[in-house]
C-alpha atoms as a PDB file:
ATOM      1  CA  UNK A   1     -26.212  15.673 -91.621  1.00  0.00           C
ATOM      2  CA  UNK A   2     -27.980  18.547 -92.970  1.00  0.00           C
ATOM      3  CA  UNK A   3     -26.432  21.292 -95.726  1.00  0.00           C
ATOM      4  CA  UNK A   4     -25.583  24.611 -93.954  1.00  0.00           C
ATOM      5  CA  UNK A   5     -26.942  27.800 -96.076  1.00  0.00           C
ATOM      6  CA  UNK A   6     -24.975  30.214 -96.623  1.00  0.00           C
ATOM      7  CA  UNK A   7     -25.523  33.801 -98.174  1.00  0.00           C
ATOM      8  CA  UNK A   8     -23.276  35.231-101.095  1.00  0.00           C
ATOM      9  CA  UNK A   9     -23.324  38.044-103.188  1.00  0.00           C
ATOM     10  CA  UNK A  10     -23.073  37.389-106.707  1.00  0.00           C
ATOM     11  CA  UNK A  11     -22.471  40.177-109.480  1.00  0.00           C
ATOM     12  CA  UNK A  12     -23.748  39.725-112.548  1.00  0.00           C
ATOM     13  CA  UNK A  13     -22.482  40.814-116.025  1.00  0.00           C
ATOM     14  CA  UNK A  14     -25.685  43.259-116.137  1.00  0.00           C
ATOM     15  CA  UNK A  15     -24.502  45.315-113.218  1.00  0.00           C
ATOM     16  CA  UNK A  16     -26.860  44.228-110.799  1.00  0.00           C
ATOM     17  CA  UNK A  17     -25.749  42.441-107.055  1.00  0.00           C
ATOM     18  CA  UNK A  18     -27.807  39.428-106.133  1.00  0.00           C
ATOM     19  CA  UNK A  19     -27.808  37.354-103.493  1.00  0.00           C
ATOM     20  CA  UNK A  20     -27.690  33.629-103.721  1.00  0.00           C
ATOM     21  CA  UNK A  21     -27.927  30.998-101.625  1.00  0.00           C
ATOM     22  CA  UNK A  22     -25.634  28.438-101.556  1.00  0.00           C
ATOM     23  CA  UNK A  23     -25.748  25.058 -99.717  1.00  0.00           C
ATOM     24  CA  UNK A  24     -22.507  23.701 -98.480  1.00  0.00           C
ATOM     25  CA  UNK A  25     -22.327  20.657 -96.744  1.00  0.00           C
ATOM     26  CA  UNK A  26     -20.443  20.644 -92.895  1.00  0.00           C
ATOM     27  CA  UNK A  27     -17.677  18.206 -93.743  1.00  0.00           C
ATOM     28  CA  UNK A  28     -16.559  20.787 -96.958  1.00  0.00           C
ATOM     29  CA  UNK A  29     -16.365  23.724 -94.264  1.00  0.00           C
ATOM     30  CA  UNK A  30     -13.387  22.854 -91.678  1.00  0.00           C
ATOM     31  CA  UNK A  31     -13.644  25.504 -89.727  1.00  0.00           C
ATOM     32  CA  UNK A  32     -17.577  24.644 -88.564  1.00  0.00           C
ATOM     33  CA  UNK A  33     -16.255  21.528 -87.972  1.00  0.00           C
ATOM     34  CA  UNK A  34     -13.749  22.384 -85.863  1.00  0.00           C
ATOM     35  CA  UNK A  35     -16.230  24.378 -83.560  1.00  0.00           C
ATOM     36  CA  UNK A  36     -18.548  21.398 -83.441  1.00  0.00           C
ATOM     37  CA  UNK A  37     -15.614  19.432 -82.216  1.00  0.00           C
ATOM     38  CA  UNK A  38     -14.103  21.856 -79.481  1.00  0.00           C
ATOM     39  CA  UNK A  39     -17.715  22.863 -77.962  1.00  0.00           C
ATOM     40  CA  UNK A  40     -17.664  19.360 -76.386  1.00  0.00           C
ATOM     41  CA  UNK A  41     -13.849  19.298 -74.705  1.00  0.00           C
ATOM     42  CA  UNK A  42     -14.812  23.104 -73.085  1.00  0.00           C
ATOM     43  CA  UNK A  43     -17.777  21.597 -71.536  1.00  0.00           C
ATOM     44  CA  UNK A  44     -15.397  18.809 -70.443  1.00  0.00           C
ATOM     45  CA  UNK A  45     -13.049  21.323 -69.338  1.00  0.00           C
ATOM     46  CA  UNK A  46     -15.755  23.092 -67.153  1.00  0.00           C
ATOM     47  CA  UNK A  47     -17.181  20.140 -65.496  1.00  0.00           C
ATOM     48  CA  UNK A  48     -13.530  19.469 -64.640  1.00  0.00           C
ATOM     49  CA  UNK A  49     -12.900  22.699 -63.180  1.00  0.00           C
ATOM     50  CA  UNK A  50     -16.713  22.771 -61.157  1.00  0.00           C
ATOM     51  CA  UNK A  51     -15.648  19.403 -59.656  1.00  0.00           C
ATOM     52  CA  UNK A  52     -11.901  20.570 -58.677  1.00  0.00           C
ATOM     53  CA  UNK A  53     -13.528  23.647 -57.211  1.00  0.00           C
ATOM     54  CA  UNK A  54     -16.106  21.043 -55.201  1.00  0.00           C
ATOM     55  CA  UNK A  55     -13.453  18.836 -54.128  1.00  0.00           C
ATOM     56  CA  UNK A  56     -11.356  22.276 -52.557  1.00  0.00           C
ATOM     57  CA  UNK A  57     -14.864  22.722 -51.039  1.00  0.00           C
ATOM     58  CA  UNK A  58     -14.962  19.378 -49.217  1.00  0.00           C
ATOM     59  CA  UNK A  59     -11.093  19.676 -48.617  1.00  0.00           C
ATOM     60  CA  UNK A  60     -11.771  22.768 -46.385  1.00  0.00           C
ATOM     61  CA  UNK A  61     -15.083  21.635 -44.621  1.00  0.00           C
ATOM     62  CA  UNK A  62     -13.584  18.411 -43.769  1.00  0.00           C
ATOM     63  CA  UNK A  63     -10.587  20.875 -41.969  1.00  0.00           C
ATOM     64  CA  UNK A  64     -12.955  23.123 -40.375  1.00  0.00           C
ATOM     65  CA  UNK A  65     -14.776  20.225 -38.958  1.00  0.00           C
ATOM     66  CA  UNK A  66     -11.326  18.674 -37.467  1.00  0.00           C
ATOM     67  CA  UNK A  67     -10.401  21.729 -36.258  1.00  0.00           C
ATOM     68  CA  UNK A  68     -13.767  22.055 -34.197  1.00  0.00           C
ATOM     69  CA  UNK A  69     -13.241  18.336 -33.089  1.00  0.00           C
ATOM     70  CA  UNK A  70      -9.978  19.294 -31.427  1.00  0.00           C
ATOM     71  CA  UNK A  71     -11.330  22.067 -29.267  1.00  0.00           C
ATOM     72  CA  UNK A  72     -13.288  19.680 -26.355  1.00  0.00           C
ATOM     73  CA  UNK A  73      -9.310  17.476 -26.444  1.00  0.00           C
ATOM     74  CA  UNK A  74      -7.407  20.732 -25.842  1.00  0.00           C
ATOM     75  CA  UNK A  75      -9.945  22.095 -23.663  1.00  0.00           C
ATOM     76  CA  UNK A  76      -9.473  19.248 -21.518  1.00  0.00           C
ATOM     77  CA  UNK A  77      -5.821  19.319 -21.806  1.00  0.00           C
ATOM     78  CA  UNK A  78      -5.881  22.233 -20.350  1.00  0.00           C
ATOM     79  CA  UNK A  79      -7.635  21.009 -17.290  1.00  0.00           C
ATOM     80  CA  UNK A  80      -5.224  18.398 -17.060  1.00  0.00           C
ATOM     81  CA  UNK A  81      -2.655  21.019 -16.925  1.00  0.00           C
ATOM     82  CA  UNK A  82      -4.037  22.886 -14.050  1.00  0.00           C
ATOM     83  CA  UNK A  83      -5.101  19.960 -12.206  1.00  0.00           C
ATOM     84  CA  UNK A  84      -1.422  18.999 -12.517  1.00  0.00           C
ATOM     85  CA  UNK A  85      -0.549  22.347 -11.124  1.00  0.00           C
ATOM     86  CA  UNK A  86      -2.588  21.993  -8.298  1.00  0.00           C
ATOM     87  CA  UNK A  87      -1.204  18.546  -7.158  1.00  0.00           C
ATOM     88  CA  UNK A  88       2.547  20.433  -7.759  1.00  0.00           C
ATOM     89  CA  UNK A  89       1.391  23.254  -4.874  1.00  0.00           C
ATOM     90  CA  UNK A  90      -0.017  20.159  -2.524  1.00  0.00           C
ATOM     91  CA  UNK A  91       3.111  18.364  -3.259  1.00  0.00           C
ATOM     92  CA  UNK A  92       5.454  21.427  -1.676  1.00  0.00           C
ATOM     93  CA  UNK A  93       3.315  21.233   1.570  1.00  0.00           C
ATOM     94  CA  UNK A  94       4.565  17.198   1.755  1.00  0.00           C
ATOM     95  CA  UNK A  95       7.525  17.309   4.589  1.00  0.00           C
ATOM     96  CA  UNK A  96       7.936  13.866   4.848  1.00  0.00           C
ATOM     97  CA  UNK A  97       6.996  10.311   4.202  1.00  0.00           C
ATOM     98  CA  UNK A  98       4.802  10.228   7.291  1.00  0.00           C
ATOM     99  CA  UNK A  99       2.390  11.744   5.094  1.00  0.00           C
ATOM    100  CA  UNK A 100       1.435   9.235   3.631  1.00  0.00           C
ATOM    101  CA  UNK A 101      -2.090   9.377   3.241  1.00  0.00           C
ATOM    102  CA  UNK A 102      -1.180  13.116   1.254  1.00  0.00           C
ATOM    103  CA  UNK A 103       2.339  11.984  -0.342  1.00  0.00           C
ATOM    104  CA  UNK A 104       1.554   8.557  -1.367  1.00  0.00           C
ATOM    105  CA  UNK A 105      -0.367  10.035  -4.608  1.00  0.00           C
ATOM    106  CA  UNK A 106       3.090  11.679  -5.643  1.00  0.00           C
ATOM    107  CA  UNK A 107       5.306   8.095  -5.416  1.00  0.00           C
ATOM    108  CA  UNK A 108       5.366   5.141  -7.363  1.00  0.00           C
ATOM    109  CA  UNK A 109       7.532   1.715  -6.582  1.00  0.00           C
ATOM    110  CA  UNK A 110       9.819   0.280  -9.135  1.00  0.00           C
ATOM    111  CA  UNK A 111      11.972  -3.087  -9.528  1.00  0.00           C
ATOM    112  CA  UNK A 112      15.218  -3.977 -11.199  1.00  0.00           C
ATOM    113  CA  UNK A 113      14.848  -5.843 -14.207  1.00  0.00           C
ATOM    114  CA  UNK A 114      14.184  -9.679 -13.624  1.00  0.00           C
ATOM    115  CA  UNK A 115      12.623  -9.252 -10.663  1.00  0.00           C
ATOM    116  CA  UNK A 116       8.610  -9.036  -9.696  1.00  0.00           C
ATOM    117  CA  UNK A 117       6.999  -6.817  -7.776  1.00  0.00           C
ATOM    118  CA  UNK A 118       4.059  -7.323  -5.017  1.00  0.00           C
ATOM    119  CA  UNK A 119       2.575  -5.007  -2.631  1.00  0.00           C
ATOM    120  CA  UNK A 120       5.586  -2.451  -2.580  1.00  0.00           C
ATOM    121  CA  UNK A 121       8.469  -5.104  -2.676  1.00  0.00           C
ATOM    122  CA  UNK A 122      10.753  -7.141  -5.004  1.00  0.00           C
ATOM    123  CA  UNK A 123      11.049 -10.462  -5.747  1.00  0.00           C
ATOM    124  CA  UNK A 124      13.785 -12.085  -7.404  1.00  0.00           C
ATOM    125  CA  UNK A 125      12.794 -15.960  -7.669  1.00  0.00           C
ATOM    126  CA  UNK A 126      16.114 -17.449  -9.745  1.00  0.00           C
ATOM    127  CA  UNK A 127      17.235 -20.306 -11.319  1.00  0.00           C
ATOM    128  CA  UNK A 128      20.531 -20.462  -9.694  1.00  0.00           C
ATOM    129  CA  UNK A 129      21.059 -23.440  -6.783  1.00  0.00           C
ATOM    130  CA  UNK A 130      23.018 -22.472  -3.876  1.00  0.00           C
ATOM    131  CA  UNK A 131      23.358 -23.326  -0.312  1.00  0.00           C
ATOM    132  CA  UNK A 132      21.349 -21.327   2.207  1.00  0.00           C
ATOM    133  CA  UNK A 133      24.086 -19.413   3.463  1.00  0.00           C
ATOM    134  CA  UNK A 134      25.575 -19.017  -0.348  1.00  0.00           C
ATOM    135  CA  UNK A 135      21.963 -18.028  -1.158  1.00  0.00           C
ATOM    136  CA  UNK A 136      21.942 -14.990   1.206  1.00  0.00           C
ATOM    137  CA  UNK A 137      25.190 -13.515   0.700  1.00  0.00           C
ATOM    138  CA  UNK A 138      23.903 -13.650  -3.234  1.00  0.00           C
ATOM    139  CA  UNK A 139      20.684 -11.453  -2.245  1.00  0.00           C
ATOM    140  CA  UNK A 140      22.792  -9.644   0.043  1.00  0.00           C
ATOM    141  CA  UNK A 141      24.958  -8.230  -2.739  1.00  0.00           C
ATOM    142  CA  UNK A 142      22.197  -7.019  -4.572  1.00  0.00           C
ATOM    143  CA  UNK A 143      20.815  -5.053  -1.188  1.00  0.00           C
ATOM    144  CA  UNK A 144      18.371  -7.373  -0.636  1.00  0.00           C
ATOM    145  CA  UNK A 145      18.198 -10.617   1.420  1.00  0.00           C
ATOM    146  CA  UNK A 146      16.226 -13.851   1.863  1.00  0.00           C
ATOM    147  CA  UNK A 147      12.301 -13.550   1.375  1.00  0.00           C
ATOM    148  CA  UNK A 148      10.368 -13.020   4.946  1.00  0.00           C
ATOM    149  CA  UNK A 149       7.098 -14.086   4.387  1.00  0.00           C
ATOM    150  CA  UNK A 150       4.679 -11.634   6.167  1.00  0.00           C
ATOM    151  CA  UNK A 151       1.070 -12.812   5.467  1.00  0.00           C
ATOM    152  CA  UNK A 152      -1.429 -15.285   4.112  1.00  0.00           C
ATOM    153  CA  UNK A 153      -1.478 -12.470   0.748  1.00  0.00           C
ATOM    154  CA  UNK A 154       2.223 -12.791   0.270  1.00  0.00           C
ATOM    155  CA  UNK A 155       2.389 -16.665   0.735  1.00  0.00           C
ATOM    156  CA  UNK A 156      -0.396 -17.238  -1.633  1.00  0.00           C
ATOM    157  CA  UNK A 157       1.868 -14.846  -4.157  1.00  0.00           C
ATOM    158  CA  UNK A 158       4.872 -16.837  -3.441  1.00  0.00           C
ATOM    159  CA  UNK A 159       3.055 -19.994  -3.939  1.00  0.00           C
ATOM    160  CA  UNK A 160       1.762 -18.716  -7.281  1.00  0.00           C
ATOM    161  CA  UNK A 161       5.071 -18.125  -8.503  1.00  0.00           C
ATOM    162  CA  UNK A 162       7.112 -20.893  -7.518  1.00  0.00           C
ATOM    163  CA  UNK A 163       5.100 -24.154  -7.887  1.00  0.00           C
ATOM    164  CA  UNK A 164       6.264 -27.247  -6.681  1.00  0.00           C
ATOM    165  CA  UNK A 165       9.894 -25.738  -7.412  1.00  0.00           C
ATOM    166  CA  UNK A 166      11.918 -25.426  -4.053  1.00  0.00           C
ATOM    167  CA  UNK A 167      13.189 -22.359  -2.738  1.00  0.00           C
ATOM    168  CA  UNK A 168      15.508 -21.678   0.154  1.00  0.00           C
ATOM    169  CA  UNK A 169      13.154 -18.335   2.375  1.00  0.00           C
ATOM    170  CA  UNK A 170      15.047 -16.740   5.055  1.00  0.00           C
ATOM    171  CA  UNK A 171      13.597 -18.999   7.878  1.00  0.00           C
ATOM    172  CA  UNK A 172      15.976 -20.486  10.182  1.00  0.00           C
ATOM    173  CA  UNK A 173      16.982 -22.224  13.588  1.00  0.00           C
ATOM    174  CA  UNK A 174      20.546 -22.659  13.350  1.00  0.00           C
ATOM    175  CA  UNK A 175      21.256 -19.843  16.166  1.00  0.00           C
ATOM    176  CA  UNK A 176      18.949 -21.709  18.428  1.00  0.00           C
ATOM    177  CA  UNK A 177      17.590 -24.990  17.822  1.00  0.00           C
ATOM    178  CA  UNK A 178      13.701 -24.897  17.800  1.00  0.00           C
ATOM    179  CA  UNK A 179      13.526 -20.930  18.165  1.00  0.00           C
ATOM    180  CA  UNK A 180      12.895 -20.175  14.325  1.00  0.00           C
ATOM    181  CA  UNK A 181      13.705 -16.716  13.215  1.00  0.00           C
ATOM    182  CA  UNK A 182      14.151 -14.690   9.963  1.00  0.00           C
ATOM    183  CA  UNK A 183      16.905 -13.063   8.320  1.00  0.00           C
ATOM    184  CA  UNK A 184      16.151 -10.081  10.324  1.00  0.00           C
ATOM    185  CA  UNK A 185      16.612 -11.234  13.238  1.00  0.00           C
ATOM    186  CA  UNK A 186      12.579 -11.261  14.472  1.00  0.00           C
ATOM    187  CA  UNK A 187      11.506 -14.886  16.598  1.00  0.00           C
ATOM    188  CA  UNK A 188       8.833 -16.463  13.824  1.00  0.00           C
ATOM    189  CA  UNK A 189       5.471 -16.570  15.424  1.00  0.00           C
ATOM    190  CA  UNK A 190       2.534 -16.116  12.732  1.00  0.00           C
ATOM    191  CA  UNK A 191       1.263 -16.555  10.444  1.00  0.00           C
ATOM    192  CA  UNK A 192       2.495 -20.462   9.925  1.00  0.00           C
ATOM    193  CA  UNK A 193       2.252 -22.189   6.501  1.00  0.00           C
ATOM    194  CA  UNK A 194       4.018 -25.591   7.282  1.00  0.00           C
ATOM    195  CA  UNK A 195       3.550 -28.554   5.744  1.00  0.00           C
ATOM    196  CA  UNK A 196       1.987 -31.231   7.261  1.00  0.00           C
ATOM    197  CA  UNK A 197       4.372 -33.029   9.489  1.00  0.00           C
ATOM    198  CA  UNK A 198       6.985 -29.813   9.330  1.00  0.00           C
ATOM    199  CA  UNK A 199       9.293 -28.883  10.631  1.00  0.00           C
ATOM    200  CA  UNK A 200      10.454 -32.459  11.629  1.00  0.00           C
ATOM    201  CA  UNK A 201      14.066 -31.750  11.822  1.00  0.00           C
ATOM    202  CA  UNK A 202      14.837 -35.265   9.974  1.00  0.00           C
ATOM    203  CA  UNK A 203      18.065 -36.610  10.993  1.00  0.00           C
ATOM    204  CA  UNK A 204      18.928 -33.631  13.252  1.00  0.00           C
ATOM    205  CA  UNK A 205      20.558 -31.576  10.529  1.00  0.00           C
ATOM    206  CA  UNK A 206      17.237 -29.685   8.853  1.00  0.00           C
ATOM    207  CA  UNK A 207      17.708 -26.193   9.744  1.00  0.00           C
ATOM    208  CA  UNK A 208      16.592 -23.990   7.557  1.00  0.00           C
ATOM    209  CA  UNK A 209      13.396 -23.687   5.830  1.00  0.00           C
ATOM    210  CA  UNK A 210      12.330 -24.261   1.708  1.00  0.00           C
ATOM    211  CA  UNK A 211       9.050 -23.578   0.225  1.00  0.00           C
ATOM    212  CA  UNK A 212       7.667 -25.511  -2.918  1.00  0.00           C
ATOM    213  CA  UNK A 213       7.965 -28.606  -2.206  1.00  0.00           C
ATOM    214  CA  UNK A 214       5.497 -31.327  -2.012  1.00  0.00           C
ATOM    215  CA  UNK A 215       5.027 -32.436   1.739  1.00  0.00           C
ATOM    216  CA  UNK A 216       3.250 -36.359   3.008  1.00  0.00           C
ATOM    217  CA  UNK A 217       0.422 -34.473   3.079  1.00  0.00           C
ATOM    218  CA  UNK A 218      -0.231 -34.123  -0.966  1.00  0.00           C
ATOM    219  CA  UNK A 219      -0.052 -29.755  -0.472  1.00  0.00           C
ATOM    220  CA  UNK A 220       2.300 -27.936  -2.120  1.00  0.00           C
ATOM    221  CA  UNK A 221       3.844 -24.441  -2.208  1.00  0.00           C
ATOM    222  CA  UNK A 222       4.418 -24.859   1.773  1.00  0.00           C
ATOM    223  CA  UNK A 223       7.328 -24.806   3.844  1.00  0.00           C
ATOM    224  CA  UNK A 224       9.592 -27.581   4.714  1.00  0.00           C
ATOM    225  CA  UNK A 225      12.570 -27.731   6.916  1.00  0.00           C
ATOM    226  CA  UNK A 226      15.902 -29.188   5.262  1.00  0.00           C
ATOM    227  CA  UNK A 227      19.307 -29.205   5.684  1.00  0.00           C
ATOM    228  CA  UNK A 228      21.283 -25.679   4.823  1.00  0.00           C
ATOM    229  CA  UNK A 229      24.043 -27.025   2.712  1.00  0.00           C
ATOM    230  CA  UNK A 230      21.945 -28.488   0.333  1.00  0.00           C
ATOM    231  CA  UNK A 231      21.779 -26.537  -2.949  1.00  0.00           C
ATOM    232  CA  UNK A 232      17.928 -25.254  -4.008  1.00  0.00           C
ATOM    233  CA  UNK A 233      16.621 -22.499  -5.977  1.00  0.00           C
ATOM    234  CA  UNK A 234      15.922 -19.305  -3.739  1.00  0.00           C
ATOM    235  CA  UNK A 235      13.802 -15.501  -3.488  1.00  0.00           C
ATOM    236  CA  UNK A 236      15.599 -12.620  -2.942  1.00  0.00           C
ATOM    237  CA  UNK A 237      13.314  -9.814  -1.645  1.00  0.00           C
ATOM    238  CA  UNK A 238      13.657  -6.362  -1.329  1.00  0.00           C
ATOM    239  CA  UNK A 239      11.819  -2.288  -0.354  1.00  0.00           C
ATOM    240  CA  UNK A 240      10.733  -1.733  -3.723  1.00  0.00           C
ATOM    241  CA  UNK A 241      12.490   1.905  -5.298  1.00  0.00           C
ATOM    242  CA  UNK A 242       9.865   4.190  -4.675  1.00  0.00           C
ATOM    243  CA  UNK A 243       9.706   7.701  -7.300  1.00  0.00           C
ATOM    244  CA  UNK A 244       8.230  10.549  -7.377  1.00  0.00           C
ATOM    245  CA  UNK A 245       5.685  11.474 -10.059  1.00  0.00           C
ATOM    246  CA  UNK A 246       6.692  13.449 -12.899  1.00  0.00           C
ATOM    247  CA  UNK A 247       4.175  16.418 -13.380  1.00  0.00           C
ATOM    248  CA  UNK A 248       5.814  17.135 -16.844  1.00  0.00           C
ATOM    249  CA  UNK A 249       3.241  16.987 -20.004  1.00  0.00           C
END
């Protein structure tokens, strides 16, 4: 390390002022050493400060730049909102459900809980085994009744669902022998998913009709004729709930 001068004025006993210098070295002077020491923690202390004042920088730009990103998502909630509007207005003009090619937009179908829906109805396959009669008056007291099957689309559902499992449908000929009708009361014409062999009317006493089971004929999920007291598994069906669309955001 090398000696700092310094500059003194020295009197001497012949009256005359001099100046002298005077070498002291930095580690006898405390108070240069001191500086030396505190120059580096302000420069510290300012890069500290620069880099806080960079970080509030990026804080804000990364804000401004979210802020922008939300403009296109509340511009188009917006246009939501008045496309909403506009369905509320063609709503008003909907008198009734024969409408339907207008109205339908504004309704959608719901089921109670355990039960499946299909094409605007409910299904309720369960697990309980009851007569056919026994099985109807159950469906009835949940407003619904024995499944009708209506076409090849709601067979192939049925099917889907129930296996080789046997379920009691509301198909019967116990009014009339050999004049098959459903539960509500229409004559059974079409569309015909028997079994092979079906209805056979074994032993006189099969009135009323299952489907699941496995027939001669290998097929399964197809109807079979069989005698109404005996206990199965059966569908419940139903007019699914139908509810109008909330318009509320």
């Amino acid at each position: 390390m090398e000696s700092d001068i310094t500059y003194a004025e020295v009197k001497f006993h012949d009256g005359s002022n001099r100046k002298a210098e005077i070498k002291t070295d930095a580690k006898t002077n405390p108070k240069a050493q001191v500086e030396k020491k505190t120059s580096p923690k302000i420069l510290i202390a300012l890069l500290l400060v620069i880099l806080f004042l960079l970080a509030g920088l990026c804080v804000l730009i990364t804000l401004y730049f979210q802020a922008s990103s939300r403009v296109p998502e509340l511009e188009k909630q917006m246009a939501q909102q008045q496309q909403n509007h506009t369905k509320v207005l063609e709503y008003i003009g909907c008198k009734n459900r024969t409408s339907a090619q207008i109205c339908s937009q504004f309704f959608y179908w719901v089921c109670p809980i355990n039960w499946q829906m299909h094409n605007g109805k409910c299904y309720l396959f369960t697990q309980t085994k009851l007569s056919w009669e026994k099985s109807r008056s159950f469906c009835q007291s949940s407003q619904a009744d024995l499944v009708i099957i209506a076409d090849k689309m709601e067979q192939l559902f049925i099917s889907n669902t129930t296996k080789t499992d046997i379920y009691w449908i509301g198909l019967t000929d116990k009014d009339q022998k050999g004049i098959w009708k459903w539960v509500n009361d229409v004559t059974f014409q079409s569309p015909k998913f028997w079994n092979c062999q079906q209805p056979d009317n074994f032993g006189a006493r099969e009135h009323c009709v299952t489907v699941g089971a496995d027939g001669p004929c290998g097929a399964s999920s197809l109807w079979n004729d069989a005698p109404c007291e005996t206990e199965y598994k059966f569908i419940c069906q139903k007019e699914a709930e139908d509810r109008k669309m909330d318009f509320t955001p």
